[in-house]
C-alpha atoms as a PDB file:
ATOM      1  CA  UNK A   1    -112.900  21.147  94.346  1.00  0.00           C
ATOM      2  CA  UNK A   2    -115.412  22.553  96.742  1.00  0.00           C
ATOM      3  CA  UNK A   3    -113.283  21.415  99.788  1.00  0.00           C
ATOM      4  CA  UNK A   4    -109.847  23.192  98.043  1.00  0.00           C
ATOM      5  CA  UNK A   5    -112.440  26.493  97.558  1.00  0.00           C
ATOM      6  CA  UNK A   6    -112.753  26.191 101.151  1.00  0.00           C
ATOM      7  CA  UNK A   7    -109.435  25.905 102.524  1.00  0.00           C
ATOM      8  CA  UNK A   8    -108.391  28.895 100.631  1.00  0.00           C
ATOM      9  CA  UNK A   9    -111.484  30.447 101.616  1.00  0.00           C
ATOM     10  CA  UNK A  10    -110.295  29.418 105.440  1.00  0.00           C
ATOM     11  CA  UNK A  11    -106.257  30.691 105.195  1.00  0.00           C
ATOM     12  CA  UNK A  12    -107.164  34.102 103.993  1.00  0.00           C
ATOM     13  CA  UNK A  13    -110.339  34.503 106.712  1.00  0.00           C
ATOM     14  CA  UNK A  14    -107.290  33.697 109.229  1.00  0.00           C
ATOM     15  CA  UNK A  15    -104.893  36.193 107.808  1.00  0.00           C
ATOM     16  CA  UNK A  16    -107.789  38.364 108.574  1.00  0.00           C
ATOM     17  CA  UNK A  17    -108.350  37.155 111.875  1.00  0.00           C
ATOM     18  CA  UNK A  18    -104.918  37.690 113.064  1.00  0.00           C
ATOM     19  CA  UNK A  19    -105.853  41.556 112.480  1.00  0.00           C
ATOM     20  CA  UNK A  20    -106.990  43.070 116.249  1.00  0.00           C
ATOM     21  CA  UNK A  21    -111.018  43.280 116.145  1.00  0.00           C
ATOM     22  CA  UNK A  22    -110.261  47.580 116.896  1.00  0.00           C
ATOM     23  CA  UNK A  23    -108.283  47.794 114.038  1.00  0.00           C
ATOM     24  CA  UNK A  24    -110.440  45.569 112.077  1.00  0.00           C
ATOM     25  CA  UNK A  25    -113.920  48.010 113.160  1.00  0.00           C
ATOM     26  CA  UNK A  26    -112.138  50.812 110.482  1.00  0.00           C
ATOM     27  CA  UNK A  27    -112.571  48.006 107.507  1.00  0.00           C
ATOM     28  CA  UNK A  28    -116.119  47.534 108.916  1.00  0.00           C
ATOM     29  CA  UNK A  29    -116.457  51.023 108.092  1.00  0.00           C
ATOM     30  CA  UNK A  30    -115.373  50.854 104.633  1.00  0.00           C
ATOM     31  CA  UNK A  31    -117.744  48.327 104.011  1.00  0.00           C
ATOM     32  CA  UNK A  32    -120.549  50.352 105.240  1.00  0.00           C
ATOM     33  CA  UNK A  33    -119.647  52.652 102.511  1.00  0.00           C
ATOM     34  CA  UNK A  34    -119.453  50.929 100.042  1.00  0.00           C
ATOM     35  CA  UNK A  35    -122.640  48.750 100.887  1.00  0.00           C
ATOM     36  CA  UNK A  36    -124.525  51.411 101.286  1.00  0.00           C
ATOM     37  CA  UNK A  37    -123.558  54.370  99.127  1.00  0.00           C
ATOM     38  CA  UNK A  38    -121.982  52.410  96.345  1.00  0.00           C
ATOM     39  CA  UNK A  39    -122.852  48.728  95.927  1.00  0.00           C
ATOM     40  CA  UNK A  40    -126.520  49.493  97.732  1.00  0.00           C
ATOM     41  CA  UNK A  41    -126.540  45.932  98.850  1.00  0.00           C
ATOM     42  CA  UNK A  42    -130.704  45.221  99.223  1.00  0.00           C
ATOM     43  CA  UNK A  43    -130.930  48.437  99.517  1.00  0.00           C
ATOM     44  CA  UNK A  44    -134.395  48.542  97.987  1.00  0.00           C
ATOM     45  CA  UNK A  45    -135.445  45.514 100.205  1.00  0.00           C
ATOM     46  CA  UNK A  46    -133.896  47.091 103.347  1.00  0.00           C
ATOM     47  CA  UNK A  47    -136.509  50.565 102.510  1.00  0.00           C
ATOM     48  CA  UNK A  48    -139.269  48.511 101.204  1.00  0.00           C
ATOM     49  CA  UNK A  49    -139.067  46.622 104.613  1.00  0.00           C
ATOM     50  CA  UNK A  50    -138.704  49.737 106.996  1.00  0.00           C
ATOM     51  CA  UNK A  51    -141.762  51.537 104.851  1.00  0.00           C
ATOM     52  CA  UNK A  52    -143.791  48.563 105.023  1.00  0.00           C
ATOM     53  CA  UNK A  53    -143.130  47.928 109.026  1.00  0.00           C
ATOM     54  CA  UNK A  54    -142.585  50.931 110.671  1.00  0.00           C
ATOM     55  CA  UNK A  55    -145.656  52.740 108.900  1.00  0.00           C
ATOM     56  CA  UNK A  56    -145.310  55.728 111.828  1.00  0.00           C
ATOM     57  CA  UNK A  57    -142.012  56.927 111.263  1.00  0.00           C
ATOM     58  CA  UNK A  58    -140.660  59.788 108.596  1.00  0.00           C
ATOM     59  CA  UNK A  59    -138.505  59.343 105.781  1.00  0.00           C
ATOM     60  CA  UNK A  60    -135.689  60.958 107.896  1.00  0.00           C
ATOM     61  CA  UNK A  61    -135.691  58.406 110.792  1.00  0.00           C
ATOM     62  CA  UNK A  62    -135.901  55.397 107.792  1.00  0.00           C
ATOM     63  CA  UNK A  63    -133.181  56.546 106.869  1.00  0.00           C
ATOM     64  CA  UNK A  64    -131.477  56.775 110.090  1.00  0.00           C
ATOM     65  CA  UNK A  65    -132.263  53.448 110.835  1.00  0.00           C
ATOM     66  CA  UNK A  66    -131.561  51.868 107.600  1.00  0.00           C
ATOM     67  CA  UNK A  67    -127.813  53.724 108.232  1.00  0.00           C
ATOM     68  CA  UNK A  68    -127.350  51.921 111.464  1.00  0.00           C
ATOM     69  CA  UNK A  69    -128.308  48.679 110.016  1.00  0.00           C
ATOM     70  CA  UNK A  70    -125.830  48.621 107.575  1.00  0.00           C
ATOM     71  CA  UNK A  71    -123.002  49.738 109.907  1.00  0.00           C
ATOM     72  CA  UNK A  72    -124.075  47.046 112.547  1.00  0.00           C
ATOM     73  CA  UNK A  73    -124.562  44.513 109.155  1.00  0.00           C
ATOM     74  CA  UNK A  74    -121.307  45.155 108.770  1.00  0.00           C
ATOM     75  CA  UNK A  75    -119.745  44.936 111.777  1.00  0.00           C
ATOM     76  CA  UNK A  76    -121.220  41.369 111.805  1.00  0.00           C
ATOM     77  CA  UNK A  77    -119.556  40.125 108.736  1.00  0.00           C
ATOM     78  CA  UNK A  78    -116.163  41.238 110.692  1.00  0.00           C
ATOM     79  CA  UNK A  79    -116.428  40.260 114.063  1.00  0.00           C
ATOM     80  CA  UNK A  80    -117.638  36.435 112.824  1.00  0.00           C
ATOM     81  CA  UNK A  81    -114.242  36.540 110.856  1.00  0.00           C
ATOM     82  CA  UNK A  82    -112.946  37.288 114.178  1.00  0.00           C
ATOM     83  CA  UNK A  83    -114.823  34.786 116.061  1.00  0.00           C
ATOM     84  CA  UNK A  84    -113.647  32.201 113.374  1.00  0.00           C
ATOM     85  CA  UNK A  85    -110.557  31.982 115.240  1.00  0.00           C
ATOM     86  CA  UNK A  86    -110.441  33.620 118.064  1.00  0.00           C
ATOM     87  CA  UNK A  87    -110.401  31.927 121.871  1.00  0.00           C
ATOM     88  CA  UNK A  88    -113.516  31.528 123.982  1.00  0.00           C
ATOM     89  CA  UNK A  89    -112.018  33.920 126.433  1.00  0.00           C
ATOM     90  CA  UNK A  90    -111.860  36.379 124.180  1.00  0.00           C
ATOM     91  CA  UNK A  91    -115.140  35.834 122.619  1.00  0.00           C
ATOM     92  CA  UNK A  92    -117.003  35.920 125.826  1.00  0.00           C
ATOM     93  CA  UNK A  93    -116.053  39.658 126.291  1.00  0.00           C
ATOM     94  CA  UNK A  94    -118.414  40.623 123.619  1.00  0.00           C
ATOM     95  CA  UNK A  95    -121.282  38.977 125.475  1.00  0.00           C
ATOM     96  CA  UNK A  96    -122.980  39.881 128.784  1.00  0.00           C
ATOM     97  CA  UNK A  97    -125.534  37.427 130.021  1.00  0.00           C
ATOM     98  CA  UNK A  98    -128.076  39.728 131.941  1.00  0.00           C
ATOM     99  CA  UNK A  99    -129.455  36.777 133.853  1.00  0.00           C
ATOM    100  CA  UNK A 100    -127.842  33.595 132.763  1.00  0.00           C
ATOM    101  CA  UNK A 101    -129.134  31.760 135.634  1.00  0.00           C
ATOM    102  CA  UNK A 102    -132.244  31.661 134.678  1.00  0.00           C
ATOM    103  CA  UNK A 103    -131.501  29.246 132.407  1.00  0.00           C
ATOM    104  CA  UNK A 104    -130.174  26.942 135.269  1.00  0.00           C
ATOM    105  CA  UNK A 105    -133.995  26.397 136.699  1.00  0.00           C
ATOM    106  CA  UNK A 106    -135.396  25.697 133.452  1.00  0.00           C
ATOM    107  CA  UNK A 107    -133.069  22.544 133.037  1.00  0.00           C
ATOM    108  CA  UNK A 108    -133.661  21.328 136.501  1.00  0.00           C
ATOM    109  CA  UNK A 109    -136.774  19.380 135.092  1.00  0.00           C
ATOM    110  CA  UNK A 110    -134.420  16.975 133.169  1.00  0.00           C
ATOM    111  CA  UNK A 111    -136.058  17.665 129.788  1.00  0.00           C
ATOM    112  CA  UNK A 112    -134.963  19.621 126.681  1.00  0.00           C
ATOM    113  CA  UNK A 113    -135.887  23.186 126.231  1.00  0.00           C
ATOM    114  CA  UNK A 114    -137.127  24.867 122.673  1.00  0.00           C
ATOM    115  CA  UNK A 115    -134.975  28.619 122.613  1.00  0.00           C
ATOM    116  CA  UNK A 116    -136.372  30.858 120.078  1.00  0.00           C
ATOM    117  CA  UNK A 117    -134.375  34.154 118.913  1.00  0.00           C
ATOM    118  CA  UNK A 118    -134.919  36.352 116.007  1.00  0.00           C
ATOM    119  CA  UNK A 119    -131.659  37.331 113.555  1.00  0.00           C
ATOM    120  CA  UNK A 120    -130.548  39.930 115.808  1.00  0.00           C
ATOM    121  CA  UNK A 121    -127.080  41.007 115.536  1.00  0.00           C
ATOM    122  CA  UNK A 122    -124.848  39.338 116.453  1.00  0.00           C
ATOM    123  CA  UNK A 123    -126.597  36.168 116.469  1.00  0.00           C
ATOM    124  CA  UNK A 124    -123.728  33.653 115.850  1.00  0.00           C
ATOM    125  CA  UNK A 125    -122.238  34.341 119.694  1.00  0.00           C
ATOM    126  CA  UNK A 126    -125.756  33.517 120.899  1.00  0.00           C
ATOM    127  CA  UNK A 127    -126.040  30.304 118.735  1.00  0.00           C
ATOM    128  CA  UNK A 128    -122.151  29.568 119.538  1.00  0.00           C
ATOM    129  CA  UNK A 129    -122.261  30.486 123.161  1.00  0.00           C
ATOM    130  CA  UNK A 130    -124.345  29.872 126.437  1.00  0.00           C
ATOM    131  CA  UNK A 131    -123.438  30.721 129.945  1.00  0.00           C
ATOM    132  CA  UNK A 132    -120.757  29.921 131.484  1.00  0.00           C
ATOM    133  CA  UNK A 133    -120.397  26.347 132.639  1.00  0.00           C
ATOM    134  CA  UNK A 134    -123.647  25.638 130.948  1.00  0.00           C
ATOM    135  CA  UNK A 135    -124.593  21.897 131.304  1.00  0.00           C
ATOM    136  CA  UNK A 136    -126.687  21.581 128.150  1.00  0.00           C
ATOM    137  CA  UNK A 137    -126.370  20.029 124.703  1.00  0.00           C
ATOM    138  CA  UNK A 138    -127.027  22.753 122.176  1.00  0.00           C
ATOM    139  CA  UNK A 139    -128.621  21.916 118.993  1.00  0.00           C
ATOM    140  CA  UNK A 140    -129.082  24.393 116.417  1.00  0.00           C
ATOM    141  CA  UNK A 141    -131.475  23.615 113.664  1.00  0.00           C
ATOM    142  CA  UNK A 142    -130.698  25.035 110.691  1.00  0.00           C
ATOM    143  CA  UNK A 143    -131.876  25.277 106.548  1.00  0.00           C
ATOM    144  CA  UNK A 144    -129.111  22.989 104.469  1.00  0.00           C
ATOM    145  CA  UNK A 145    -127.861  25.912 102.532  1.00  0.00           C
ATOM    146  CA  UNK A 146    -126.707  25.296  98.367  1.00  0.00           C
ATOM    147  CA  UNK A 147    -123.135  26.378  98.908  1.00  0.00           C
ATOM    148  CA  UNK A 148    -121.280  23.169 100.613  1.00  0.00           C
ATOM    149  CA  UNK A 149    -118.668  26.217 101.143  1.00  0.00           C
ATOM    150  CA  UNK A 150    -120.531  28.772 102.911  1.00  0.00           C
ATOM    151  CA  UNK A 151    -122.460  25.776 105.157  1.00  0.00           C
ATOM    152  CA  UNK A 152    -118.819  24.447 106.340  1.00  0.00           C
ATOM    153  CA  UNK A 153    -118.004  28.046 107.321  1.00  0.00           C
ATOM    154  CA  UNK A 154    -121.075  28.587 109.369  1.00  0.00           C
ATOM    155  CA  UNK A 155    -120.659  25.118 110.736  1.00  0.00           C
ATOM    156  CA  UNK A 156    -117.184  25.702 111.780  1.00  0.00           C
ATOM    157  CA  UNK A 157    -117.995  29.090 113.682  1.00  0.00           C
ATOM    158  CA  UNK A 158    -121.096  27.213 115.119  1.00  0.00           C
ATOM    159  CA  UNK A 159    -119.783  23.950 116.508  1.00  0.00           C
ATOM    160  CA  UNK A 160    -116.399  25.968 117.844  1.00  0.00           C
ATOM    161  CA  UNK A 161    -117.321  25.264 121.123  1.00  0.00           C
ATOM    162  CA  UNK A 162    -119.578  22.182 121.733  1.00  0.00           C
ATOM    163  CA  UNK A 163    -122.563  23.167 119.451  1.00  0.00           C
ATOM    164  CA  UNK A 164    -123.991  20.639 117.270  1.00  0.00           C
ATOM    165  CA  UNK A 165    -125.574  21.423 114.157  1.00  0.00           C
ATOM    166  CA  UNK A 166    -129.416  19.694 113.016  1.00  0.00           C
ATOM    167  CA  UNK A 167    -131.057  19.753 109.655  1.00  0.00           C
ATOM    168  CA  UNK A 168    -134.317  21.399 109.617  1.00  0.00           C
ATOM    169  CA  UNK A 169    -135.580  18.155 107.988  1.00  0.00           C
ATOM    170  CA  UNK A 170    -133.666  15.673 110.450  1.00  0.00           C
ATOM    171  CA  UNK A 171    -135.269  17.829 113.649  1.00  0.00           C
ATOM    172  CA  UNK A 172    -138.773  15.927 114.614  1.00  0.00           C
ATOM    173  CA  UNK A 173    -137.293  12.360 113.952  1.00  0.00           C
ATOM    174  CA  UNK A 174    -133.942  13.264 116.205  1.00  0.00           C
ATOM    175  CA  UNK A 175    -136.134  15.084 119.093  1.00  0.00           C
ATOM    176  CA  UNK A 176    -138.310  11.864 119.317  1.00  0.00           C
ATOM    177  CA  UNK A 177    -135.012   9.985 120.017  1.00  0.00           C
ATOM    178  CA  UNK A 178    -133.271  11.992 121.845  1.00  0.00           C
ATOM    179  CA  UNK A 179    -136.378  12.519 124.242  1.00  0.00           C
ATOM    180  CA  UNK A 180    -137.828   9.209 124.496  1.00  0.00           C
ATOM    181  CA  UNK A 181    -134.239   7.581 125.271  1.00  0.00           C
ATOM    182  CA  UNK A 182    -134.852   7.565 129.034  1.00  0.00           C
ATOM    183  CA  UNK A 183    -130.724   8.309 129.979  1.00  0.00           C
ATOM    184  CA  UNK A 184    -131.521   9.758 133.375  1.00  0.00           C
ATOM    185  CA  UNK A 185    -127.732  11.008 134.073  1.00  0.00           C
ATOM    186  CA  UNK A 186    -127.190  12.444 130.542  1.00  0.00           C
ATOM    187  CA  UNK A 187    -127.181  16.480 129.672  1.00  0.00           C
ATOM    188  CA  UNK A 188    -130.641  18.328 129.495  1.00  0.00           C
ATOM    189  CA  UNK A 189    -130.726  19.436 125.573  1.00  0.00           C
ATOM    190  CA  UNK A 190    -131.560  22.713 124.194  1.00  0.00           C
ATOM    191  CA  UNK A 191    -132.954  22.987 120.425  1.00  0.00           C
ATOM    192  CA  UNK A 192    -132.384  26.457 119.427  1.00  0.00           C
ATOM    193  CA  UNK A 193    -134.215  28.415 116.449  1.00  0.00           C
ATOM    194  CA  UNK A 194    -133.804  31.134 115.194  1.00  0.00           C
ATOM    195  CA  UNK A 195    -137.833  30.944 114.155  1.00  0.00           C
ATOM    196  CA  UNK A 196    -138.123  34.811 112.327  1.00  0.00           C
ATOM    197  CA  UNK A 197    -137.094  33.827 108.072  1.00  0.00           C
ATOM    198  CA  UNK A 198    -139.815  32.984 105.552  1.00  0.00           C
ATOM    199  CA  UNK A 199    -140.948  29.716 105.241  1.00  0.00           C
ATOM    200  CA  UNK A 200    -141.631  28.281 101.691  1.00  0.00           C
ATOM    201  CA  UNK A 201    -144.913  28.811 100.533  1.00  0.00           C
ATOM    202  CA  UNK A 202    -146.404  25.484 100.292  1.00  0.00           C
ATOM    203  CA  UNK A 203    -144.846  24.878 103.739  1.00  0.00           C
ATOM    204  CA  UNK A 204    -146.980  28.162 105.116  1.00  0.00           C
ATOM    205  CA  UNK A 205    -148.865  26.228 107.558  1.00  0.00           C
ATOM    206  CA  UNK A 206    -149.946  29.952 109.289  1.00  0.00           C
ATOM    207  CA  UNK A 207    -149.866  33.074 108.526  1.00  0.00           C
ATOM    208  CA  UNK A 208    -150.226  36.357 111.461  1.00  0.00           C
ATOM    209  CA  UNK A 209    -149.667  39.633 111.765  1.00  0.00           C
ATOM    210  CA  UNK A 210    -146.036  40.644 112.522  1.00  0.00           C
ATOM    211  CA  UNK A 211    -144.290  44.208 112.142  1.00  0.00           C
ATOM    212  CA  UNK A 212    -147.955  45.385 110.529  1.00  0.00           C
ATOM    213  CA  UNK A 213    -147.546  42.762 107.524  1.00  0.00           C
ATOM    214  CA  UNK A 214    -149.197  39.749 106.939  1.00  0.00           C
ATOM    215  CA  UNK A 215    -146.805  36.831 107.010  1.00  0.00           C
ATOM    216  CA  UNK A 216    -146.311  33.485 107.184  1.00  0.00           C
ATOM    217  CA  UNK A 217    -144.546  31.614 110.047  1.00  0.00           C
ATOM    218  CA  UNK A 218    -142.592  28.636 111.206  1.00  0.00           C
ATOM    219  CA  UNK A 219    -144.961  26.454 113.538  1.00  0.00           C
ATOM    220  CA  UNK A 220    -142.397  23.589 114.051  1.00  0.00           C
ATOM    221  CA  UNK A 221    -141.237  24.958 117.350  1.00  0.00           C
ATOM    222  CA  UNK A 222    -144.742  25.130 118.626  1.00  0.00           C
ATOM    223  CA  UNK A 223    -145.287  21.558 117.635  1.00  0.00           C
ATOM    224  CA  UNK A 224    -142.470  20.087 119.386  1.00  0.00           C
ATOM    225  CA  UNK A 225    -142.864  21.799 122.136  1.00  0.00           C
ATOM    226  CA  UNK A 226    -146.132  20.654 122.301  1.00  0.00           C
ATOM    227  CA  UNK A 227    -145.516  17.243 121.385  1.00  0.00           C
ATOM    228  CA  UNK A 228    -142.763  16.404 123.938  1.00  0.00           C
ATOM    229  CA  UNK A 229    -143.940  18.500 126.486  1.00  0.00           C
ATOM    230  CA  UNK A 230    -141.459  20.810 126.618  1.00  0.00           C
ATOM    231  CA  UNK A 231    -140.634  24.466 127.704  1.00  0.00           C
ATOM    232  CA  UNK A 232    -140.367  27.209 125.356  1.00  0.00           C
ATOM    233  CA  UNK A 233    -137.371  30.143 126.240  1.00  0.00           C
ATOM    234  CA  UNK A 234    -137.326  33.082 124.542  1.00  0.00           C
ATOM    235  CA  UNK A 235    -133.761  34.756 123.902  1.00  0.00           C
ATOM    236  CA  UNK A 236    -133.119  38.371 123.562  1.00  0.00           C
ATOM    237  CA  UNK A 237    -130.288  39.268 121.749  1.00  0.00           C
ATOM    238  CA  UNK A 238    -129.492  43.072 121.810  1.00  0.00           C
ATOM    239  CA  UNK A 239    -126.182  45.004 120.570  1.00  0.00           C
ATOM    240  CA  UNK A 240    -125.495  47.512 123.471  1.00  0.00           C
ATOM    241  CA  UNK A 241    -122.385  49.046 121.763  1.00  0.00           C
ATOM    242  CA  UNK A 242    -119.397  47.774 119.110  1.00  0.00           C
ATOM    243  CA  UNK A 243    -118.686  44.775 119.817  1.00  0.00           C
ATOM    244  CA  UNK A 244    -120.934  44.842 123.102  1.00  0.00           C
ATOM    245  CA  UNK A 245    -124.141  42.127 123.580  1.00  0.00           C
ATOM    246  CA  UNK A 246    -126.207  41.737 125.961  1.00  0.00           C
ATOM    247  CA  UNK A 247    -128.877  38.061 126.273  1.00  0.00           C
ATOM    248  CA  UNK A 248    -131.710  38.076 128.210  1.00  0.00           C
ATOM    249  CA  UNK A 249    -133.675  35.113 128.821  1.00  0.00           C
ATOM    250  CA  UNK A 250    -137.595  34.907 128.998  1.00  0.00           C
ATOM    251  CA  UNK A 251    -139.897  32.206 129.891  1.00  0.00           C
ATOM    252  CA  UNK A 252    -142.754  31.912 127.442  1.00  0.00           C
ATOM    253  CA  UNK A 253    -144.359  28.685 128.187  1.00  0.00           C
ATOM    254  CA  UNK A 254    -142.675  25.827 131.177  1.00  0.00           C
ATOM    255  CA  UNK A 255    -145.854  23.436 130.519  1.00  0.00           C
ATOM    256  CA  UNK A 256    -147.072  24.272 126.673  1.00  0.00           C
ATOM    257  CA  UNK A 257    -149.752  21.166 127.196  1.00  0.00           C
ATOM    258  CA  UNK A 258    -152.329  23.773 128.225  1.00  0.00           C
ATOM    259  CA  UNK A 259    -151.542  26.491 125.419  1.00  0.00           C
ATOM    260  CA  UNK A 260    -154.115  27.356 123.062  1.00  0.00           C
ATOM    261  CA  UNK A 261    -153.640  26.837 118.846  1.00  0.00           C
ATOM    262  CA  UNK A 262    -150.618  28.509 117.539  1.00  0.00           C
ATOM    263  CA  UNK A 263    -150.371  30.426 121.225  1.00  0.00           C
ATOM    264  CA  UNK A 264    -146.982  29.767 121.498  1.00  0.00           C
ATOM    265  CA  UNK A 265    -146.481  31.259 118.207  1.00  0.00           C
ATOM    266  CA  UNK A 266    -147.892  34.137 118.470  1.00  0.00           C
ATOM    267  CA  UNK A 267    -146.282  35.101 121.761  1.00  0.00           C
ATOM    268  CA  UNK A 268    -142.767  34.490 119.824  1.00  0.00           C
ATOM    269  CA  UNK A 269    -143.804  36.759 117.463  1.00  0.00           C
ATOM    270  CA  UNK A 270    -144.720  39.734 120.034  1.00  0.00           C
ATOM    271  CA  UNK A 271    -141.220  38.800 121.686  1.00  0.00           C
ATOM    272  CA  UNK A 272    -140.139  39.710 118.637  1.00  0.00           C
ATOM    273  CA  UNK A 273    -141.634  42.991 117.948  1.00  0.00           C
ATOM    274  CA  UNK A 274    -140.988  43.886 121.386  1.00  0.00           C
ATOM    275  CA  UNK A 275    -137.081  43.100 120.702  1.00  0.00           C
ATOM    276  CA  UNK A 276    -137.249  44.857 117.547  1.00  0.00           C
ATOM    277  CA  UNK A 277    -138.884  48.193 118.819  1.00  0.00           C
ATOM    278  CA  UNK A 278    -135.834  48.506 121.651  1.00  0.00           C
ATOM    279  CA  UNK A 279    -133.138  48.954 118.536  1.00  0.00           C
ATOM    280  CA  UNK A 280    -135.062  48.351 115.145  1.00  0.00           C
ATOM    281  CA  UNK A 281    -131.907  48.405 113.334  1.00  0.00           C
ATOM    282  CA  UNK A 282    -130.332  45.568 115.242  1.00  0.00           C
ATOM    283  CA  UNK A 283    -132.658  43.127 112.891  1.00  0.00           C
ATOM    284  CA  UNK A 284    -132.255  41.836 109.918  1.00  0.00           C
ATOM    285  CA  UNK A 285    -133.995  43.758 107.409  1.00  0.00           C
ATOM    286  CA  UNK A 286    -132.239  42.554 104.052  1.00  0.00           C
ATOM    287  CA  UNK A 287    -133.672  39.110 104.397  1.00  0.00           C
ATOM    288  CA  UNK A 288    -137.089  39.261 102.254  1.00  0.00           C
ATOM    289  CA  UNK A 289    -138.930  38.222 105.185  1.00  0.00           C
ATOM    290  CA  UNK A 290    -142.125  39.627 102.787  1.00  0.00           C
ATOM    291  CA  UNK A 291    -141.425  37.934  99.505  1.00  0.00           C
ATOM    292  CA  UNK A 292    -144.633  35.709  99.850  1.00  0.00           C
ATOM    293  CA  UNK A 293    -148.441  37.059  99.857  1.00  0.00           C
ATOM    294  CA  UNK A 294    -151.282  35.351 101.437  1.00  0.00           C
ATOM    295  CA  UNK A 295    -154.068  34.028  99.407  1.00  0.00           C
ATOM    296  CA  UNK A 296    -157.352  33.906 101.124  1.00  0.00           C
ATOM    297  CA  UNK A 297    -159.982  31.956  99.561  1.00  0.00           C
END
């Protein structure tokens, strides 16, 4: 039944598809409406986040910012019905690379890299797309999700264009194989994260300070990187205009063996609020990134 759903699910995203991204911008802003003014989507999460993390700023610029989030939230949910479909060429227009070659030098030591990005918008292109002529394997990990529908469509946008998808769970045991296998000739590979949602509470292994709150983090990153020796990248995703991107690349650790507890971490967390502060409402702020609190004792 669930693979019927789907299909259905797939013909009318299509139909949609076929509509020019311009033209389709105007039912982006119909949705804004209506999430905002009308159905309020998380609307009370969205404030309660903004209050909570931006402690300086007025009611009036909350508001301006929550605004702006929900016209760039919306602009996501249409351009990855777009991107559903649409060719790489095409894609690719929405993306500058401001120095893609970086990336280039950090392969050149013939091990995999760990990439960690926040959910900026819009973060499928970055998990879909790398350079140009990139000679990489990209892995994404990724958190099984409940709906077998919704997980197909993510994986279809993901794996468009060479991507490979890898279970949270599944991670540690494929790294170890995939980096212990010794194939001198084969592809550098890159493990991307997207490190910035809430982990389960009785998987909080550390909690920190981010965006004034304290909160809980992922540490599996850290670990591998630390495990199997290898560098850590940290992407920038930032939405320059409509339907205008812009990645920048940033080393945050080529030889983690010498990094202190949870260093690597906490620098991906100050990448973070760095990227944040430059457009705070190209972030995610419906996700209840805040939904657990710490207990000391």
């Amino acid at each position: 039944m669930s693979k019927l759903v789907y299909l259905i699910i797939l013909a009318g995203l299509w139909i949609v598809s076929c509509i020019p991204l311009t033209v389709l911008y105007f039912v982006s802003d119909i949705l804004y409406l209506l999430c905002f003014y009308l159905i309020a989507y998380r609307k009370k999460v969205v404030f309660t986040n903004l209050r909570n993390a931006c402690p300086e700023k007025t009611v009036e610029e909350l508001t301006a910012i929550a605004k702006q989030f929900y016209r760039n939230f919306c602009d996501f949910l249409i351009e990855n019905v777009w991107i559903m479909f649409a060719s790489e060429q095409n894609i690719r227009k929405l993306v500058h690379f401001k120095n893609g070659a970086f990336m280039d030098d950090i392969y050149r030591h013939g091990k995999g890299v760990v990439l960690l990005q926040g959910h900026f918008f819009n973060w499928e292109l970055s998990l879909m797309l790398g350079t140009e002529g990139e000679k990489c394997r990209r892995y994404v990990i990724y958190k099984p999700l409940s709906s077998k529908v919704s997980e197909k469509l993510i994986f279809r946008i993901r794996s468009r264009f060479g991507t490979m998808m890898l279970a949270m769970h599944e991670t540690k045991n494929f790294v170890n194989n995939n980096e212990n296998k010794g194939t001198i000739n084969d592809l550098p590979s890159l493990y991307q994260f997207g490190a910035d949602q809430s982990p389960m509470k009785h998987k909080a292994e550390y909690w920190t300070k981010f965006m004034n709150q304290d909160t809980p983090v992922f540490t599996g990153p850290e670990q591998l990187a630390l495990q199997f020796g290898l560098p850590v990248v940290f992407l920038d995703l930032q939405k320059t205009g409509r339907g205008k991107y812009e990645i920048e690349y940033s080393l945050m650790g080529k030889n983690p063996a010498g990094a202190s507890p949870h260093q690597i971490t906490n620098d991906y967390i100050a990448k973070l609020e760095e990227a944040i502060a430059k457009n705070p409402s190209n972030w995610l702020w419906s996700h209840k990134r805040w939904k657990h609190s710490r207990v000391i004792g």
